[in-house]
PDB file of N, CA and C in Angstrom:
ATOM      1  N   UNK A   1     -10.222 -39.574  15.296  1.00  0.00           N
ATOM      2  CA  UNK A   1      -9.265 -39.046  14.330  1.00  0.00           C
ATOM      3  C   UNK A   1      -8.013 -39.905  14.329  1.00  0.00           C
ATOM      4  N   UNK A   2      -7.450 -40.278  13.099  1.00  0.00           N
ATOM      5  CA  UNK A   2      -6.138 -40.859  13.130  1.00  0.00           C
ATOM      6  C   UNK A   2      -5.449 -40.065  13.708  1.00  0.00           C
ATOM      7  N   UNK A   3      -4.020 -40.692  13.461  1.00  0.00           N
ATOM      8  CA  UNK A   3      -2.716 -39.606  13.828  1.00  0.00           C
ATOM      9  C   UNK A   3      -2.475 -38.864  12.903  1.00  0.00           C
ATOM     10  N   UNK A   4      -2.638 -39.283  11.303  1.00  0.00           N
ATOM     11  CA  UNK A   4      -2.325 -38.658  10.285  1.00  0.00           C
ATOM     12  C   UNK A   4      -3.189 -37.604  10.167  1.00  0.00           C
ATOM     13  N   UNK A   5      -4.433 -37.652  10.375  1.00  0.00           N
ATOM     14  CA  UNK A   5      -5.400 -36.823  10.191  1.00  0.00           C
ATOM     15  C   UNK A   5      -4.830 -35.243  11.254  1.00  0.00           C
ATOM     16  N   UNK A   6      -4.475 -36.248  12.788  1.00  0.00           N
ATOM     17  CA  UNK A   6      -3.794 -35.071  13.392  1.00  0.00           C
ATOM     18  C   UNK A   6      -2.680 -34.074  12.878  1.00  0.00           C
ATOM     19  N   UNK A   7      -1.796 -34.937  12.554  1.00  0.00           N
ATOM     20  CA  UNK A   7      -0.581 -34.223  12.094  1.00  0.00           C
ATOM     21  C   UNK A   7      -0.684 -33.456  10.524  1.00  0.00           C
ATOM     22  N   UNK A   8      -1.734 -33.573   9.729  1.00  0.00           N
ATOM     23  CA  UNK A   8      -1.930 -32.844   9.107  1.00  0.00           C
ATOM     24  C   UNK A   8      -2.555 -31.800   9.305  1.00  0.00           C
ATOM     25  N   UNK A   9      -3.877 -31.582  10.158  1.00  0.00           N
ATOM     26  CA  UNK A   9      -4.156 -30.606  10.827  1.00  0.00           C
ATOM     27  C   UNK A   9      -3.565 -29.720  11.639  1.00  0.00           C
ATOM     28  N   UNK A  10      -2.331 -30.390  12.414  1.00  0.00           N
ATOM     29  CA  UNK A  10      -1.357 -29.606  13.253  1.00  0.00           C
ATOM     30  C   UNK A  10      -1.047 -28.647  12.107  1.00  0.00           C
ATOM     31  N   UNK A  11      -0.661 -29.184  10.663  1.00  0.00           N
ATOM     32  CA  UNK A  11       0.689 -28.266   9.620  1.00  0.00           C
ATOM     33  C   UNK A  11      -0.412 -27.305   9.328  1.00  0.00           C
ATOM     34  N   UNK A  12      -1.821 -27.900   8.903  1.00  0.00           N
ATOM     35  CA  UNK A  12      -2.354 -26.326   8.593  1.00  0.00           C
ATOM     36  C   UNK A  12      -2.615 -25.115   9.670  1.00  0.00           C
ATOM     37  N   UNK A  13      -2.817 -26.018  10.424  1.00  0.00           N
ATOM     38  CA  UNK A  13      -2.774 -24.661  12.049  1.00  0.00           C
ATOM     39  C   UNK A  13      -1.708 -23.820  12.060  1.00  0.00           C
ATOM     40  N   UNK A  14      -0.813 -24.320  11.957  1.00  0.00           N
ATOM     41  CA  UNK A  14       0.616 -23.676  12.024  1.00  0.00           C
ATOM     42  C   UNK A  14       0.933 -22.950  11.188  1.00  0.00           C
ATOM     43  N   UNK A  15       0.682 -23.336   9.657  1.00  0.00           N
ATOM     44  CA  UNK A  15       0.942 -21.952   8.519  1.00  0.00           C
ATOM     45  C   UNK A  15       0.410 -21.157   8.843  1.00  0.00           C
ATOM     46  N   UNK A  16      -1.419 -21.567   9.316  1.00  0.00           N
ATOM     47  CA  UNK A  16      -2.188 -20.461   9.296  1.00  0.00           C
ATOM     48  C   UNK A  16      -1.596 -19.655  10.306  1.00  0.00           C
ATOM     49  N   UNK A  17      -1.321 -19.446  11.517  1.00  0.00           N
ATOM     50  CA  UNK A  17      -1.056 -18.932  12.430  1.00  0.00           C
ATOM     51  C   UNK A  17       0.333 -17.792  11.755  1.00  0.00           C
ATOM     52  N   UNK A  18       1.157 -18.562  11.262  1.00  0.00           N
ATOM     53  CA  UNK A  18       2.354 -17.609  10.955  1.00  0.00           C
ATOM     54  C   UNK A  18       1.511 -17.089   9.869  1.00  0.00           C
ATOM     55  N   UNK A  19       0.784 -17.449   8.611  1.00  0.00           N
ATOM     56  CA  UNK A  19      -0.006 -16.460   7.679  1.00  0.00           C
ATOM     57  C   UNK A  19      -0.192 -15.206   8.211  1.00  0.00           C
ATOM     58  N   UNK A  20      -1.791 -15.488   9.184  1.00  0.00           N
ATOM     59  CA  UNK A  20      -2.129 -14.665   9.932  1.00  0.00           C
ATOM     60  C   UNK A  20      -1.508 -14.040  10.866  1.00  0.00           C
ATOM     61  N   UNK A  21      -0.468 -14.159  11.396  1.00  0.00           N
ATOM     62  CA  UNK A  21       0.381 -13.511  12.272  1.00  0.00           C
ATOM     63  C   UNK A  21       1.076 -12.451  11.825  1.00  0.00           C
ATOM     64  N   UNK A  22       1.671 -12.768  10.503  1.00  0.00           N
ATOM     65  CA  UNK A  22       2.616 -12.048  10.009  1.00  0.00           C
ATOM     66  C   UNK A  22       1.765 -10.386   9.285  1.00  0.00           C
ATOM     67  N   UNK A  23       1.192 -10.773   8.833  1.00  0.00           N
ATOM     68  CA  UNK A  23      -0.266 -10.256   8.212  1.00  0.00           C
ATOM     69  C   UNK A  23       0.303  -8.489   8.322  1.00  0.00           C
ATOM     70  N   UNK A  24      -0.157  -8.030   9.913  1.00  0.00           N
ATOM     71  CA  UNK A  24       0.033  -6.768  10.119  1.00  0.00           C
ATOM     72  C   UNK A  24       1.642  -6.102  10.366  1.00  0.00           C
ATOM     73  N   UNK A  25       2.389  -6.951  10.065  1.00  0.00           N
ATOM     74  CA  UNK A  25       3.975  -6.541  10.487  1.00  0.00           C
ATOM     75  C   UNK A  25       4.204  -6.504   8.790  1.00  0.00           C
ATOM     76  N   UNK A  26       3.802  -7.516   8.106  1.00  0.00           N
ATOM     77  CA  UNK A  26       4.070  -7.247   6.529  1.00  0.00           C
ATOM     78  C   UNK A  26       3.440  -6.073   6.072  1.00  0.00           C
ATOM     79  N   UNK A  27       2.073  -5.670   6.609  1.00  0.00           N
ATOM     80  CA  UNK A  27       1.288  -4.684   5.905  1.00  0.00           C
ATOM     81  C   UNK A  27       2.155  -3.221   6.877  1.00  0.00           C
ATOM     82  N   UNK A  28       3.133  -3.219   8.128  1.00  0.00           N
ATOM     83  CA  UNK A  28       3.620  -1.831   8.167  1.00  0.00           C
ATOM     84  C   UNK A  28       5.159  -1.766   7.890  1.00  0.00           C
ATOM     85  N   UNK A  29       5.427  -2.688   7.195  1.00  0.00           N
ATOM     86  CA  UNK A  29       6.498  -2.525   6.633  1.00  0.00           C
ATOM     87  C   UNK A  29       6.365  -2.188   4.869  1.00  0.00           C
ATOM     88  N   UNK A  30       5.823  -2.971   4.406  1.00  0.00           N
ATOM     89  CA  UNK A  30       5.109  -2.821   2.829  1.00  0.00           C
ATOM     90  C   UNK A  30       4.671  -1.367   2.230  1.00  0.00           C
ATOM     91  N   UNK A  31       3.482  -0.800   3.653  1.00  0.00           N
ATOM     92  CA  UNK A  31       2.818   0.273   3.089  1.00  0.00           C
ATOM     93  C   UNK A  31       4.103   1.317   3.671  1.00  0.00           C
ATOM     94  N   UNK A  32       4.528   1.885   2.821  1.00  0.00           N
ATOM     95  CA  UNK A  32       5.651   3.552   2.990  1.00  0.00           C
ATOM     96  C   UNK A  32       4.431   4.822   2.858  1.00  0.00           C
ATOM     97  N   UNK A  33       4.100   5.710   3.883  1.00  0.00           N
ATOM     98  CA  UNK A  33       3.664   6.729   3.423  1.00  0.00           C
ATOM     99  C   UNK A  33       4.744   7.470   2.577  1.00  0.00           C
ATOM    100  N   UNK A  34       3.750   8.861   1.952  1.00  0.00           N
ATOM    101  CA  UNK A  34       4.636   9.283   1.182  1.00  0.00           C
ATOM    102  C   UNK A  34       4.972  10.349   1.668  1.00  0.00           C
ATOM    103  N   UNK A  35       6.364  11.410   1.666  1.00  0.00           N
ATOM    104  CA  UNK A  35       7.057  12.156   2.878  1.00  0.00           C
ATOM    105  C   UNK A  35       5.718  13.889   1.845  1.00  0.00           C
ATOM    106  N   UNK A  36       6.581  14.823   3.134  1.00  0.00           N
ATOM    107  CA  UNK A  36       5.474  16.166   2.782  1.00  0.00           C
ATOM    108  C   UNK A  36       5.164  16.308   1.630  1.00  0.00           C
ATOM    109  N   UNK A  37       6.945  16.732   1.208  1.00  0.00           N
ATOM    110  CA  UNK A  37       6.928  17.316  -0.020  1.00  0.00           C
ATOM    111  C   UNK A  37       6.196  16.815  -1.490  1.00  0.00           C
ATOM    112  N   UNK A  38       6.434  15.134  -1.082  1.00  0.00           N
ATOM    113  CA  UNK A  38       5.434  14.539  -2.650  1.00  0.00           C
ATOM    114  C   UNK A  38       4.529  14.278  -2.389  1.00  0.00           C
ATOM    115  N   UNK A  39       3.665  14.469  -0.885  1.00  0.00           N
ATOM    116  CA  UNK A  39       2.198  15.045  -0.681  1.00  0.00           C
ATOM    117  C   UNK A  39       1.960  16.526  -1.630  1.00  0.00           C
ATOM    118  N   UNK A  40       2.406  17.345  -1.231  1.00  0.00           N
ATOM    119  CA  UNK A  40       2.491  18.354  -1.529  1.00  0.00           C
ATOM    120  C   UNK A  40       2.459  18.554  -2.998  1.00  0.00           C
ATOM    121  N   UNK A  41       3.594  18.265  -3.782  1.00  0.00           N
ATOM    122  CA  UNK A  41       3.899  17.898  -5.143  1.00  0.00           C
ATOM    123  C   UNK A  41       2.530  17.515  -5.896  1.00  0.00           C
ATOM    124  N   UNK A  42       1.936  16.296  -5.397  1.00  0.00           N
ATOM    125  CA  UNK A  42       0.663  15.566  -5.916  1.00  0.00           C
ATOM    126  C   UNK A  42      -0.310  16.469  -6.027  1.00  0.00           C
ATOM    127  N   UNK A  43      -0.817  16.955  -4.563  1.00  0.00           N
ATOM    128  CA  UNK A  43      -1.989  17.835  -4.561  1.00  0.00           C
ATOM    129  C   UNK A  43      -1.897  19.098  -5.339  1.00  0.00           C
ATOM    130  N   UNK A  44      -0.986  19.577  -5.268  1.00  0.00           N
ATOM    131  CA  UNK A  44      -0.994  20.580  -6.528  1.00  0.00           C
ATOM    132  C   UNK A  44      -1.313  20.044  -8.096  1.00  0.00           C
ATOM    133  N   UNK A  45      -0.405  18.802  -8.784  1.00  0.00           N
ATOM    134  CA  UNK A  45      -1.002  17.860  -9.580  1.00  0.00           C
ATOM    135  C   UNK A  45      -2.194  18.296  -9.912  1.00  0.00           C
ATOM    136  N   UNK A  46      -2.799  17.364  -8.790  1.00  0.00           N
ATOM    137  CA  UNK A  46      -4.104  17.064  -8.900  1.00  0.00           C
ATOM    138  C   UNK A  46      -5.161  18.231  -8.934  1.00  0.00           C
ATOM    139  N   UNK A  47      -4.616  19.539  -8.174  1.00  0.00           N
ATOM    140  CA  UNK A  47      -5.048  21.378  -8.421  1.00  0.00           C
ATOM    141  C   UNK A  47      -5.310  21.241  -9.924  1.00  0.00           C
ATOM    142  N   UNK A  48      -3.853  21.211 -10.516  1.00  0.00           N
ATOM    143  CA  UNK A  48      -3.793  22.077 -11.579  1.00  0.00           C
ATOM    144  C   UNK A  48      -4.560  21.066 -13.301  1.00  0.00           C
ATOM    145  N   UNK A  49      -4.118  19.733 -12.608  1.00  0.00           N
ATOM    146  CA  UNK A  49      -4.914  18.831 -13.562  1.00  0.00           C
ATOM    147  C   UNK A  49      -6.348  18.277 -13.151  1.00  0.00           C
ATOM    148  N   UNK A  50      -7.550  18.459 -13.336  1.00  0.00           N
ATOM    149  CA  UNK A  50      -8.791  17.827 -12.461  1.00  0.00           C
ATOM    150  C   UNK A  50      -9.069  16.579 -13.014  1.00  0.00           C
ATOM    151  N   UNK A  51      -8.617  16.018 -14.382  1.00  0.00           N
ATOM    152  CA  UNK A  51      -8.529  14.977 -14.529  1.00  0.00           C
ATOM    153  C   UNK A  51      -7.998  13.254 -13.355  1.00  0.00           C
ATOM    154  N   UNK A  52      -7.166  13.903 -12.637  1.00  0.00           N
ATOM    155  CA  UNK A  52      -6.494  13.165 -11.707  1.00  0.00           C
ATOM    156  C   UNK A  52      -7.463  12.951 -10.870  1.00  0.00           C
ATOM    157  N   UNK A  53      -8.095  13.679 -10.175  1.00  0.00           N
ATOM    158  CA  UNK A  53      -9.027  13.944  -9.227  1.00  0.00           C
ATOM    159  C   UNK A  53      -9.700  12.350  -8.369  1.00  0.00           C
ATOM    160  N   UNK A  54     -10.256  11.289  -9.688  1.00  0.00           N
ATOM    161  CA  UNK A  54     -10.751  10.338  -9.479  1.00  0.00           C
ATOM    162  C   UNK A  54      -9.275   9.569  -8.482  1.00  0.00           C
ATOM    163  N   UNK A  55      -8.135   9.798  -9.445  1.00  0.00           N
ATOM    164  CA  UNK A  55      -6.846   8.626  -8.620  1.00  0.00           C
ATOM    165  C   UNK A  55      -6.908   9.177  -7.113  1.00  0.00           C
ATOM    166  N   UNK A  56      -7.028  10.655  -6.895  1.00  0.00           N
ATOM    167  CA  UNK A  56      -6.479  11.364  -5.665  1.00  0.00           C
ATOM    168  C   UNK A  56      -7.649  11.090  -4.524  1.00  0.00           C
ATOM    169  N   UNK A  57      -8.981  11.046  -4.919  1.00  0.00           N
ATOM    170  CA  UNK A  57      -9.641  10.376  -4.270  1.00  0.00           C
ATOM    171  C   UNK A  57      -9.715   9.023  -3.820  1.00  0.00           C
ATOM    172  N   UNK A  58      -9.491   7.856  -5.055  1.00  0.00           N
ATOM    173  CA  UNK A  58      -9.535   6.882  -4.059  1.00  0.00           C
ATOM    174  C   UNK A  58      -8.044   6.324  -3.816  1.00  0.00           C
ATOM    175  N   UNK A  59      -6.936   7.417  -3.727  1.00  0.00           N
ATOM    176  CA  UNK A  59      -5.925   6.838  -3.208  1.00  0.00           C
ATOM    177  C   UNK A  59      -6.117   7.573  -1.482  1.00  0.00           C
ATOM    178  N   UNK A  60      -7.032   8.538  -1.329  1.00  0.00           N
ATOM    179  CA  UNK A  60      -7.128   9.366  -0.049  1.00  0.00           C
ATOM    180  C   UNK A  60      -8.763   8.294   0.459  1.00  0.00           C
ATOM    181  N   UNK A  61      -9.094   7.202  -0.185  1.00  0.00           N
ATOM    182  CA  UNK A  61      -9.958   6.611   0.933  1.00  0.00           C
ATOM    183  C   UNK A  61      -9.691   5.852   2.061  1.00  0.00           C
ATOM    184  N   UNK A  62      -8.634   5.889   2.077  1.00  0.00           N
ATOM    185  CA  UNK A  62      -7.957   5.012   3.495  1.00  0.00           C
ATOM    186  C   UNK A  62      -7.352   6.326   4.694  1.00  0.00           C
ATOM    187  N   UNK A  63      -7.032   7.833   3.819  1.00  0.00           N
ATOM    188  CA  UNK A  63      -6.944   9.117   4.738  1.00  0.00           C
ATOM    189  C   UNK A  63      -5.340   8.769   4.451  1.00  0.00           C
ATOM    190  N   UNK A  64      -4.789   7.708   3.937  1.00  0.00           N
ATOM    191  CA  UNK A  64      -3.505   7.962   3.901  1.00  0.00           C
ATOM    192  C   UNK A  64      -2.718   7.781   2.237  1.00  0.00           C
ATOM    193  N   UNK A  65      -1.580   8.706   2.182  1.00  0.00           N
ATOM    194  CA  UNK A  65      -1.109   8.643   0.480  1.00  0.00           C
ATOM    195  C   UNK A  65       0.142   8.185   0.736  1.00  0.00           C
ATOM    196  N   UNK A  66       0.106   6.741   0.050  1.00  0.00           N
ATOM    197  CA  UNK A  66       1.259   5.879   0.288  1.00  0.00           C
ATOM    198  C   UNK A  66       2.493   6.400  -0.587  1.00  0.00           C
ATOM    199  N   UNK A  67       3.444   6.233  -0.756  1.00  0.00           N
ATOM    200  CA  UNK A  67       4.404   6.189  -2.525  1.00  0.00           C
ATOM    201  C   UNK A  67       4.000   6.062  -3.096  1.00  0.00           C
ATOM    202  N   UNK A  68       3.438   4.254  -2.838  1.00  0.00           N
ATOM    203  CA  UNK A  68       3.424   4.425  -4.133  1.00  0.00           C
ATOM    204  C   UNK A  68       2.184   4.725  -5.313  1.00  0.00           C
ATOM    205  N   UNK A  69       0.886   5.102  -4.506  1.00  0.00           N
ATOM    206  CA  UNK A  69      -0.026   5.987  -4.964  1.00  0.00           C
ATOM    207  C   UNK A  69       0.114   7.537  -5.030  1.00  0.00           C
ATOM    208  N   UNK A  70       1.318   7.707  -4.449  1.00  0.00           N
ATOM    209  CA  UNK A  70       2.098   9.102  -4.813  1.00  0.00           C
ATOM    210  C   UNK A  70       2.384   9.117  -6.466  1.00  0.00           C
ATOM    211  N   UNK A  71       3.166   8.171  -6.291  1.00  0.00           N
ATOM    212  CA  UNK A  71       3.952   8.182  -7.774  1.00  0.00           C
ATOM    213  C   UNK A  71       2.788   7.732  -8.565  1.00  0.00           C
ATOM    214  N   UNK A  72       2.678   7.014  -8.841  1.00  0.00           N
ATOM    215  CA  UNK A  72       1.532   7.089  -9.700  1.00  0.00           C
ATOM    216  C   UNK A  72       0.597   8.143 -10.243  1.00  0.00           C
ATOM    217  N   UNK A  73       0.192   8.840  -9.278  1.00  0.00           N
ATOM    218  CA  UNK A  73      -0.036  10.027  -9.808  1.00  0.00           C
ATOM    219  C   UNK A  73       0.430  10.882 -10.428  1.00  0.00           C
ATOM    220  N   UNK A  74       1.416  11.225 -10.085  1.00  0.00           N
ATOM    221  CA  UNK A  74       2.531  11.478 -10.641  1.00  0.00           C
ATOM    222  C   UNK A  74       2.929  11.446 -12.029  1.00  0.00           C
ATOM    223  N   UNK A  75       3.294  10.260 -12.213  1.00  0.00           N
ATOM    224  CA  UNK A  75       3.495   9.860 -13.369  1.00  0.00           C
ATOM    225  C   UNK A  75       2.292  10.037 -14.339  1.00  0.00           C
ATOM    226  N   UNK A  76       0.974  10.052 -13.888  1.00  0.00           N
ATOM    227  CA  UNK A  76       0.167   9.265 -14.845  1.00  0.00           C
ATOM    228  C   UNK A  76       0.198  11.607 -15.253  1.00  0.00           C
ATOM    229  N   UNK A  77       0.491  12.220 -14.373  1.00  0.00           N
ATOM    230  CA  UNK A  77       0.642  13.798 -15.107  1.00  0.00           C
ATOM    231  C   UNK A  77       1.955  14.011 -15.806  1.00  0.00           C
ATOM    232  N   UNK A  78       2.505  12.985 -16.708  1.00  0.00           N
ATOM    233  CA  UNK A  78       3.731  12.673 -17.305  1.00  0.00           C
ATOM    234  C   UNK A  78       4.809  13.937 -16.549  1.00  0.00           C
ATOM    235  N   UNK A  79       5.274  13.487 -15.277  1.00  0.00           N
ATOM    236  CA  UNK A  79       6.026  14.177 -14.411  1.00  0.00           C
ATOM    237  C   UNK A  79       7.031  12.587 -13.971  1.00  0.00           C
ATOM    238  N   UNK A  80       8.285  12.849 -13.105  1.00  0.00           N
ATOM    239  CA  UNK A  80       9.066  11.922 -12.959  1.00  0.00           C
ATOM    240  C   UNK A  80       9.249  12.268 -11.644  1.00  0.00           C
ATOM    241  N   UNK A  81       9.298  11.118 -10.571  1.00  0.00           N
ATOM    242  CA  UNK A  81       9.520  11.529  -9.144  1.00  0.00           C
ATOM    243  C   UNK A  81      11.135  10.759  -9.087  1.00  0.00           C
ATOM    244  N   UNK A  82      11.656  11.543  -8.677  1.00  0.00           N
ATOM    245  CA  UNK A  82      13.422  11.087  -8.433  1.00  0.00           C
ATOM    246  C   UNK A  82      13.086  10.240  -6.646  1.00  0.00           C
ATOM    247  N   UNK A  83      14.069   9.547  -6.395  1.00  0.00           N
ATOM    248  CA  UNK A  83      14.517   8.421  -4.879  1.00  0.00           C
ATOM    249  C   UNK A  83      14.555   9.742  -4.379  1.00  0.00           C
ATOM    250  N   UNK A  84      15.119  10.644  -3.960  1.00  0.00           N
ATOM    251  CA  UNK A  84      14.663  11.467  -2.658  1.00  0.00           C
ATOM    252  C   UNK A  84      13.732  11.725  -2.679  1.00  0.00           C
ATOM    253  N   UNK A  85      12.396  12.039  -3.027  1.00  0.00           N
ATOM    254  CA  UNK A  85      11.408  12.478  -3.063  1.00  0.00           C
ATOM    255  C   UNK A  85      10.752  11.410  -2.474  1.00  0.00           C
TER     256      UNK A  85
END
């Protein structure tokens, strides 16, 4: 191997590493669950409209309801979720 060949291989090692490193600290900062009450809020939603049903399922295939698959739901039952919620 040249040197160049090295030192280019060094730079992709190295992104990759911070890529992959960063990976799970980005994904628990990124994903916000969503607090009781607009749990709460939704599933009733999703009670009283069965249309929703499909979003509420595959936003509950991971077992967790983020925001912003909160809101979304939400919204898509032309309802408005306010910042405290």
């Amino acid at each position: 191997m040249t040197r160049r060949s090295k030192k280019i291989g060094l730079v992709f090692a190295l992104l990759a590493m911070i890529i992959f490193g960063t990976w799970p600290f980005w994904k628990v900062l990124y994903l916000r669950t969503a607090n009781p009450p607009l749990v709460e809020r939704t599933k009733a939603l999703v009670e009283a409209q069965p249309q929703l049903k499909p979003m509420w399922d595959e936003a509950m295939d991971d077992e967790i309801l983020t925001r912003t698959e909160a809101v979304e739901i939400v919204e898509r039952a032309s309802e408005k979720v306010g910042e405290e919620e």
